[in-house]
N, C-alpha and C. Protein backbone atom coordinates (compact mmCIF):
# COMPACT_ATOMS: atom_id res chain seq x y z
N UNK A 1 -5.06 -26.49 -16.17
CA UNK A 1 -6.10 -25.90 -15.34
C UNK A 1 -5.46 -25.47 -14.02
N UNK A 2 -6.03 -24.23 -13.78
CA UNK A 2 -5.25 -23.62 -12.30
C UNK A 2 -5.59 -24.66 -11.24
N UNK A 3 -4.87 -24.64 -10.02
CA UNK A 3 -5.81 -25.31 -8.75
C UNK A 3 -6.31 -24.91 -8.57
N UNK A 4 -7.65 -25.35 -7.44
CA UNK A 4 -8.91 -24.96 -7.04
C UNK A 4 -8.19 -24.14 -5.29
N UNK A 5 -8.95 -23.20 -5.51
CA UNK A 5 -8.36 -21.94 -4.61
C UNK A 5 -9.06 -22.13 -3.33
N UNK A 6 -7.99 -22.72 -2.36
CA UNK A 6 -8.58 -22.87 -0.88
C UNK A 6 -9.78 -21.78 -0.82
N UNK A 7 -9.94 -22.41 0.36
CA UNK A 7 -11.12 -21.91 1.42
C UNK A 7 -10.80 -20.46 1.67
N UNK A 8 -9.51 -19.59 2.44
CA UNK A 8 -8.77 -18.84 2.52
C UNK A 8 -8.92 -17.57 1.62
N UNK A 9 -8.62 -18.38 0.70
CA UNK A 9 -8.30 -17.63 -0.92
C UNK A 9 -9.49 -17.24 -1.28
N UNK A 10 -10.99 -17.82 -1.02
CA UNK A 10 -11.71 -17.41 -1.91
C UNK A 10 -12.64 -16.81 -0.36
N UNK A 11 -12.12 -16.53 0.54
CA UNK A 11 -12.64 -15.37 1.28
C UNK A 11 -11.67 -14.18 1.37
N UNK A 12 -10.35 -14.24 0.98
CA UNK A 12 -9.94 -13.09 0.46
C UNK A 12 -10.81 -12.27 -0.38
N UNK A 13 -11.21 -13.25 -1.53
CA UNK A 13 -11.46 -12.68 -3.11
C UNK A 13 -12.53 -11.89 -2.37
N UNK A 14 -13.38 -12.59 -1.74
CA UNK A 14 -14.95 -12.16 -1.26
C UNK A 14 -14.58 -10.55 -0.42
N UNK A 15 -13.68 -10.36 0.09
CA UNK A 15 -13.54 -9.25 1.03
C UNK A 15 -12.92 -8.20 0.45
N UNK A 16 -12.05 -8.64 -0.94
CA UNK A 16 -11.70 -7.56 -1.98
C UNK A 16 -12.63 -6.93 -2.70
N UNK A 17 -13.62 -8.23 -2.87
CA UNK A 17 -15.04 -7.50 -3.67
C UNK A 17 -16.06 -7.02 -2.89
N UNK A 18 -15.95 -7.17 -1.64
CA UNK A 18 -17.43 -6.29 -1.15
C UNK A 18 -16.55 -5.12 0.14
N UNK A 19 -15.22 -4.93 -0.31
CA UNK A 19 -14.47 -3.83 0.60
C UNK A 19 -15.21 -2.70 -0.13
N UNK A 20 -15.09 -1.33 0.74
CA UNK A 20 -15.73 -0.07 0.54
C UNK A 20 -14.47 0.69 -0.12
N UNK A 21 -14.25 1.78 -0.76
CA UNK A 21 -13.13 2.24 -1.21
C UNK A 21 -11.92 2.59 -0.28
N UNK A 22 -12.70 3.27 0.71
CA UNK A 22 -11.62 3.27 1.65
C UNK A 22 -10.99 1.62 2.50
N UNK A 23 -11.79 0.76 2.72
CA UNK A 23 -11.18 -0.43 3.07
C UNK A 23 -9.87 -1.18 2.01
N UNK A 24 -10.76 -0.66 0.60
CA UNK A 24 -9.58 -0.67 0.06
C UNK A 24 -7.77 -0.24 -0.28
N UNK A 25 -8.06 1.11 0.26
CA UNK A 25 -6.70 1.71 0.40
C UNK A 25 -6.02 1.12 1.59
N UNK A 26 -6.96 1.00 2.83
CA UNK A 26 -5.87 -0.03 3.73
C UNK A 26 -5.73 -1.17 3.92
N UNK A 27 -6.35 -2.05 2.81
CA UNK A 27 -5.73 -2.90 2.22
C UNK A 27 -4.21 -3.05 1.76
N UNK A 28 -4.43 -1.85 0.49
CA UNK A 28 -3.10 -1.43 0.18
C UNK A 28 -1.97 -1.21 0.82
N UNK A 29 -2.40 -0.23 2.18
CA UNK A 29 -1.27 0.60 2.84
C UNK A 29 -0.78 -1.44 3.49
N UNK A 30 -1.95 -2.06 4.01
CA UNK A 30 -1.35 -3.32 4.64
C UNK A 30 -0.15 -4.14 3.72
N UNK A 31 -0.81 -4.08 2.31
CA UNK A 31 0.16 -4.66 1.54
C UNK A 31 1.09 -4.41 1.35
N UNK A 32 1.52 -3.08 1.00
CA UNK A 32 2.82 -2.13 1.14
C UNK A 32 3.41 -2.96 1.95
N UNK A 33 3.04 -2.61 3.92
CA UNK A 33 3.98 -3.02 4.27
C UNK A 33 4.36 -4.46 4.81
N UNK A 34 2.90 -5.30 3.93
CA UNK A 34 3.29 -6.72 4.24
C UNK A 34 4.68 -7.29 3.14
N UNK A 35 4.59 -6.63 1.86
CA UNK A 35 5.70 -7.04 1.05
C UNK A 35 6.88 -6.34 1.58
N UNK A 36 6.84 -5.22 1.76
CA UNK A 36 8.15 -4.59 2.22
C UNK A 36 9.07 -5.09 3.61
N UNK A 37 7.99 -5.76 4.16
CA UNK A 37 8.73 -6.53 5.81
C UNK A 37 9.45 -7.61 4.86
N UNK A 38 8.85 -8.45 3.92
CA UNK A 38 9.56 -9.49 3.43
C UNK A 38 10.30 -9.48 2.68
N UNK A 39 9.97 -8.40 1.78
CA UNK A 39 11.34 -7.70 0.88
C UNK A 39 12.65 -7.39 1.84
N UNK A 40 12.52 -6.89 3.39
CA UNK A 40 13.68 -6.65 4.11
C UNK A 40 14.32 -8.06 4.69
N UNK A 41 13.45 -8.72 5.01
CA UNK A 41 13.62 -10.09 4.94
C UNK A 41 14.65 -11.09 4.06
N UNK A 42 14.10 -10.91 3.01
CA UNK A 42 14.67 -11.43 1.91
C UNK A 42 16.04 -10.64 1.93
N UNK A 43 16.29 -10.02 1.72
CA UNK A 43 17.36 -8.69 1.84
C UNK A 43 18.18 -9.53 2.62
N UNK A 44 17.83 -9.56 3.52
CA UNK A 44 18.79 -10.09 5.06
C UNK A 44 19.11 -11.08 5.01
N UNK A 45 18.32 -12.38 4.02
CA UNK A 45 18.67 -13.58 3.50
C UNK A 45 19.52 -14.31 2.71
N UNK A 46 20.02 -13.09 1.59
CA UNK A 46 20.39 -12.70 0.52
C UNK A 46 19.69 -13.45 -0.78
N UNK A 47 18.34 -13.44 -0.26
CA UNK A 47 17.47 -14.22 -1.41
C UNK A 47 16.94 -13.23 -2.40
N UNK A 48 17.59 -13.12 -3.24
CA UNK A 48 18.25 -12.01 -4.74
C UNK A 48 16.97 -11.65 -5.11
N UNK A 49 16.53 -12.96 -5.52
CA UNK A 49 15.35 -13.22 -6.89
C UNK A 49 14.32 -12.67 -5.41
N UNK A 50 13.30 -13.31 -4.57
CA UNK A 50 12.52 -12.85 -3.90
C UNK A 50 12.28 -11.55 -3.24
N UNK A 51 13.59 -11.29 -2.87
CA UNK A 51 13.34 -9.82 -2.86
C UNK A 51 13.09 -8.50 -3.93
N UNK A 52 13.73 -8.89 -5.08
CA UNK A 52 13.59 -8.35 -5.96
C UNK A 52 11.86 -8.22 -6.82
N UNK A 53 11.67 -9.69 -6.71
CA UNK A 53 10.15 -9.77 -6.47
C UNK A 53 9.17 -9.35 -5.63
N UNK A 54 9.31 -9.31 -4.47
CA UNK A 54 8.65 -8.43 -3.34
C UNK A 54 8.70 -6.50 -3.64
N UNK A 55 9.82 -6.29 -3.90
CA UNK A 55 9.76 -4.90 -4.03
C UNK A 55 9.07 -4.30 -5.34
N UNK A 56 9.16 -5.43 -6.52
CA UNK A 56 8.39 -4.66 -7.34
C UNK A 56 7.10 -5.12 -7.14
N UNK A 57 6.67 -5.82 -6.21
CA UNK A 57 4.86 -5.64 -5.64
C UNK A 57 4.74 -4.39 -5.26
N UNK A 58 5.33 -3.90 -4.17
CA UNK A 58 5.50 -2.67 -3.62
C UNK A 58 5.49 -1.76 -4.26
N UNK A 59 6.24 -1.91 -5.56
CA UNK A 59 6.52 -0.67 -6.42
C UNK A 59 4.77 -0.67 -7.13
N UNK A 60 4.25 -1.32 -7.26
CA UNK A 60 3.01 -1.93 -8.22
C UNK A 60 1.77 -1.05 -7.22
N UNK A 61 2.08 -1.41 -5.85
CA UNK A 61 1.41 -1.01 -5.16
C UNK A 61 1.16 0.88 -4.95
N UNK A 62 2.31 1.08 -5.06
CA UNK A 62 2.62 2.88 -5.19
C UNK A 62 2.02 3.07 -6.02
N UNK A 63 2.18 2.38 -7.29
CA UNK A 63 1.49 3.09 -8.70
C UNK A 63 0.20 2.92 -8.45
N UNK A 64 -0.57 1.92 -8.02
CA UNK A 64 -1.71 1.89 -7.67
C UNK A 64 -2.29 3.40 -7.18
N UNK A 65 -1.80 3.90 -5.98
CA UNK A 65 -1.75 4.79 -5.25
C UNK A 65 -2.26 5.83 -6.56
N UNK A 66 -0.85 6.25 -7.19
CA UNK A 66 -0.91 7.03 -8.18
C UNK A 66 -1.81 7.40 -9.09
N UNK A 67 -2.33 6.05 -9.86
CA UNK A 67 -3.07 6.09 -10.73
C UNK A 67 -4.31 6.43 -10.06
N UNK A 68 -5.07 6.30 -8.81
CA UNK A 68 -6.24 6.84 -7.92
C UNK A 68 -6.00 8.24 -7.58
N UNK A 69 -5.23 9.22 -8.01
CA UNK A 69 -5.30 10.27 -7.12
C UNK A 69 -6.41 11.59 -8.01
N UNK A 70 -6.75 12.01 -7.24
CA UNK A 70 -7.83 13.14 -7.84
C UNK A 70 -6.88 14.23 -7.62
N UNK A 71 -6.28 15.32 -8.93
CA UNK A 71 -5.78 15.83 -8.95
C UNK A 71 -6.01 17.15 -8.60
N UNK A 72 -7.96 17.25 -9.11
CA UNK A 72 -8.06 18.49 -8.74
C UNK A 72 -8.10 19.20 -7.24
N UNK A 73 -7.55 17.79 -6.13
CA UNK A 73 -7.29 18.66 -4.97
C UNK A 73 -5.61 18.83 -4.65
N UNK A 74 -5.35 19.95 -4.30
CA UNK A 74 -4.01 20.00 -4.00
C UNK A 74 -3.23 19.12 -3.32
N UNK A 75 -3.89 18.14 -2.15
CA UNK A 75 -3.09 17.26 -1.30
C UNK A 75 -2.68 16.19 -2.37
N UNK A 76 -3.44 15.93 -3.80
CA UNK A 76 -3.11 15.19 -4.67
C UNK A 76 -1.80 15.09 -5.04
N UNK A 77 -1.24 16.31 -5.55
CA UNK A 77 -0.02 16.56 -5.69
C UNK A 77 1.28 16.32 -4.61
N UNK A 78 0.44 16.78 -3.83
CA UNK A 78 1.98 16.38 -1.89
C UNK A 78 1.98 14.81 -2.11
N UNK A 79 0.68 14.13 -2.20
CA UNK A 79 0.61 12.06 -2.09
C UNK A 79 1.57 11.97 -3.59
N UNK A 80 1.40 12.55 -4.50
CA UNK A 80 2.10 12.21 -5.43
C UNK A 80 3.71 12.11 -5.75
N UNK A 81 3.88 13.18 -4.65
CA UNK A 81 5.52 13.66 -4.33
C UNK A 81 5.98 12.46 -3.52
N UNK A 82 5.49 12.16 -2.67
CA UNK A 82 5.58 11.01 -1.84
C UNK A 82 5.53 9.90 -2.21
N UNK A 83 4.95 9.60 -2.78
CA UNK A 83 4.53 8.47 -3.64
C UNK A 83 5.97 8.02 -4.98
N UNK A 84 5.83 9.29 -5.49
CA UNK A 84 7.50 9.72 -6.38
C UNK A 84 8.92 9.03 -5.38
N UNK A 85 8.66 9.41 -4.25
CA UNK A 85 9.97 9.41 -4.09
C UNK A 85 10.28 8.22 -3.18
N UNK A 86 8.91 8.05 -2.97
CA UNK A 86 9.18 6.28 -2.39
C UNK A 86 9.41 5.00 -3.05
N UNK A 87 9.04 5.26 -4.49
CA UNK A 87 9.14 4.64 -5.86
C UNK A 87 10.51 4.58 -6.29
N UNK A 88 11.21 5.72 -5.83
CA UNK A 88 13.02 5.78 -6.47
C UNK A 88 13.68 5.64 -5.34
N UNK A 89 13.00 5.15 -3.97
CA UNK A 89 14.03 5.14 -3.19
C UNK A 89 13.64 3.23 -3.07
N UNK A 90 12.59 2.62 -3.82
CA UNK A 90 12.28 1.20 -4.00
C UNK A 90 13.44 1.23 -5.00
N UNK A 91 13.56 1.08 -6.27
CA UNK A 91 14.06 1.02 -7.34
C UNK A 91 16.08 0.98 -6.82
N UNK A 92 15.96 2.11 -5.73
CA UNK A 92 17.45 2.27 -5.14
C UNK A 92 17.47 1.04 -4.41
N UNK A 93 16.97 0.69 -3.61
CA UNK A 93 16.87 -0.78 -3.00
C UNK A 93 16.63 -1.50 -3.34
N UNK A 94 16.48 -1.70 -4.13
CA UNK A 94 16.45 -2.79 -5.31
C UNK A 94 17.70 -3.05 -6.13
N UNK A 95 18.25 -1.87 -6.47
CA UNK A 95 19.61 -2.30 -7.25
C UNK A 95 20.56 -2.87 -6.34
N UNK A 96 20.41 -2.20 -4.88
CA UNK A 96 21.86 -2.34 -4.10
C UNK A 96 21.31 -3.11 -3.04
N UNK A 97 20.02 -3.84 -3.02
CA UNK A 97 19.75 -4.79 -2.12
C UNK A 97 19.60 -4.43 -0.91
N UNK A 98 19.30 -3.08 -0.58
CA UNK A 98 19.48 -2.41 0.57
C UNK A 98 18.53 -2.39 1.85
N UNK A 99 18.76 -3.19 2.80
CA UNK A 99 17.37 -3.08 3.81
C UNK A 99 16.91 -2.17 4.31
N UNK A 100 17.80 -1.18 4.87
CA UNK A 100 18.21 0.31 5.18
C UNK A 100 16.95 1.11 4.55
N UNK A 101 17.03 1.25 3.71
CA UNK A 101 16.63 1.54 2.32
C UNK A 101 14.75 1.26 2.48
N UNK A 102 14.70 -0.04 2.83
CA UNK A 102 13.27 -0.72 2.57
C UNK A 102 13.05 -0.44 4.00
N UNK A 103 13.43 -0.30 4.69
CA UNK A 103 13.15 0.18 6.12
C UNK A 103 12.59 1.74 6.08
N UNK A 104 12.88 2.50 5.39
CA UNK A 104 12.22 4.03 5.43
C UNK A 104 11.37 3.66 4.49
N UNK A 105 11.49 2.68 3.42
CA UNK A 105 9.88 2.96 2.72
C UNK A 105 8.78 2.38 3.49
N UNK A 106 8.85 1.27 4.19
CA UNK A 106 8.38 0.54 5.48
C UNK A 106 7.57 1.45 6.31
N UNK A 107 8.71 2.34 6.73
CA UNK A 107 7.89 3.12 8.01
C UNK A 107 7.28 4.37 7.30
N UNK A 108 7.49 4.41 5.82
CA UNK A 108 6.29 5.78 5.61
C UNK A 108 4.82 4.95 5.14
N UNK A 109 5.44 3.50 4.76
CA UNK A 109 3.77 3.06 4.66
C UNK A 109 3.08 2.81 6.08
N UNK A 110 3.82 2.70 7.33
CA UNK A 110 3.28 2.56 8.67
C UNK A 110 2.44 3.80 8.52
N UNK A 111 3.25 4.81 8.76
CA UNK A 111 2.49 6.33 9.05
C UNK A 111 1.44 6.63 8.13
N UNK A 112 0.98 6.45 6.96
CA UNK A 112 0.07 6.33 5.60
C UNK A 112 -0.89 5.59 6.33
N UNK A 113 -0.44 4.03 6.54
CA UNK A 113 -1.74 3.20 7.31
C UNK A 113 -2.24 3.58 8.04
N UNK A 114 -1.47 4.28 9.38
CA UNK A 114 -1.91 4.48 10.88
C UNK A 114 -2.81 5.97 10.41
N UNK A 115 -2.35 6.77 9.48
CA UNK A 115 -3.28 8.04 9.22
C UNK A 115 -4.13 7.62 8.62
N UNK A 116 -4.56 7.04 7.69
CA UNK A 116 -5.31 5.91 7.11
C UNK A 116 -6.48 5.59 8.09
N UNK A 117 -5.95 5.04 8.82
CA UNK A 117 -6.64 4.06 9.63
C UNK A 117 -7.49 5.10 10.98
N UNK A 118 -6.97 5.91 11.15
CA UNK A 118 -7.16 7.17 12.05
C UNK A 118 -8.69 7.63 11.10
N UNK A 119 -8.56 8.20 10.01
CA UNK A 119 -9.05 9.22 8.94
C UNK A 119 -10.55 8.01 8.98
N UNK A 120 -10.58 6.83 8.68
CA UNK A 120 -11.58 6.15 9.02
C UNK A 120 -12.57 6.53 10.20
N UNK A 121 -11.65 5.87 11.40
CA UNK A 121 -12.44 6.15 12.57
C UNK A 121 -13.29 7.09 12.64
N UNK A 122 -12.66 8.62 12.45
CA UNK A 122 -13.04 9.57 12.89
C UNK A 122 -14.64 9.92 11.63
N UNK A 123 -14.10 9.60 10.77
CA UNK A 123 -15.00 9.41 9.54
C UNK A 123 -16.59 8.27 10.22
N UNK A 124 -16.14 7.80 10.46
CA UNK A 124 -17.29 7.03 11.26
C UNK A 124 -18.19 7.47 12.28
N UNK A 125 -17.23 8.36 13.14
CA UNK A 125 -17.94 8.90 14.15
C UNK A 125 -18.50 9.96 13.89
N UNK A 126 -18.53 10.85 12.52
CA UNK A 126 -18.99 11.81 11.72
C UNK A 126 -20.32 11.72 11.37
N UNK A 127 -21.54 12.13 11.98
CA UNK A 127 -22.83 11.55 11.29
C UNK A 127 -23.29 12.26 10.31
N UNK A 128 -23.33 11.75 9.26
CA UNK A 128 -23.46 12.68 7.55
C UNK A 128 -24.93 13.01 7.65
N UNK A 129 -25.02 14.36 7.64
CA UNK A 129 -26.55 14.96 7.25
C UNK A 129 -26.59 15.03 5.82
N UNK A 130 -28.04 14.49 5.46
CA UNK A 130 -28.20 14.80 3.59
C UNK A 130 -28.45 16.32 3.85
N UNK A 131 -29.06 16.67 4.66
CA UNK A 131 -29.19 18.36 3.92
C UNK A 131 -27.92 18.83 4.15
N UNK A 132 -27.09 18.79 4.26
CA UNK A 132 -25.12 19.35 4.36
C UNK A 132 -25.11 19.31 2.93
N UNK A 133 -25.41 17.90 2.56
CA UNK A 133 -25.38 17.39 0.53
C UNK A 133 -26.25 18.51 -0.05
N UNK A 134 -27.42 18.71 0.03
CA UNK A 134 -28.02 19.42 -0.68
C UNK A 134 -27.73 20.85 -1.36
């Protein structure tokens, strides 16, 4: 039988399940670069196995990305390029252990979050008319 999941843990769960879609993506973008600080971490440690583990969260996390994208808008395709090539430049840091490496995937999930996190705000301060919908 699993252990019984702190206090912590099961207000995570609660905030994964009643996040809005977008709270969800910066979730993500947070996770990105909460594994990737420790993946550089690890890196710097020379702790093989953990980092190697950390980056393929990261990598898990991109595909996430991926598998959400609505194609029929064009910016779909640019997140996807990006997304592509942050995936093979994980996979490159990963073979050669490279912090360097996890440091540029790092700071494009900063800039993702912080636009992210921007694209909210302003979204908020947006007051949605239903007749615009109609």
């Amino acid at each position: 039988m699993p252990p019984a999941k702190t206090l912590y843990e099961k207000y995570e769960d609660n905030n994964i399940f009643t996040a809005s879609k977008e709270e969800l993506t910066l979730m993500l973008y947070e996770g990105g670069l909460k594994f990737t600080n420790q993946a550089i971490v690890a890196v710097e440690n020379n702790e093989v196995e953990k980092a190697h583990n950390l980056i393929v969260r990261v990598e898990d996390i991109i595909r996430e990305f991926q598998m959400t994208l609505d194609f029929k808008y064009e910016i779909s395709n640019n997140f996807n390029q990006l997304y592509d090539y942050m995936h093979q430049r994980l996979v490159e840091a990963n073979m050669k252990k490279d912090a360097g490496i996890l440091t540029e995937v790092r700071d494009m999930f900063r800039d993702f979050r912080d636009t992210w996190k921007e694209a909210m705000s302003l979204a908020k301060q947006q007051p949605v008319s239903l007749s615009a919908n109609l």
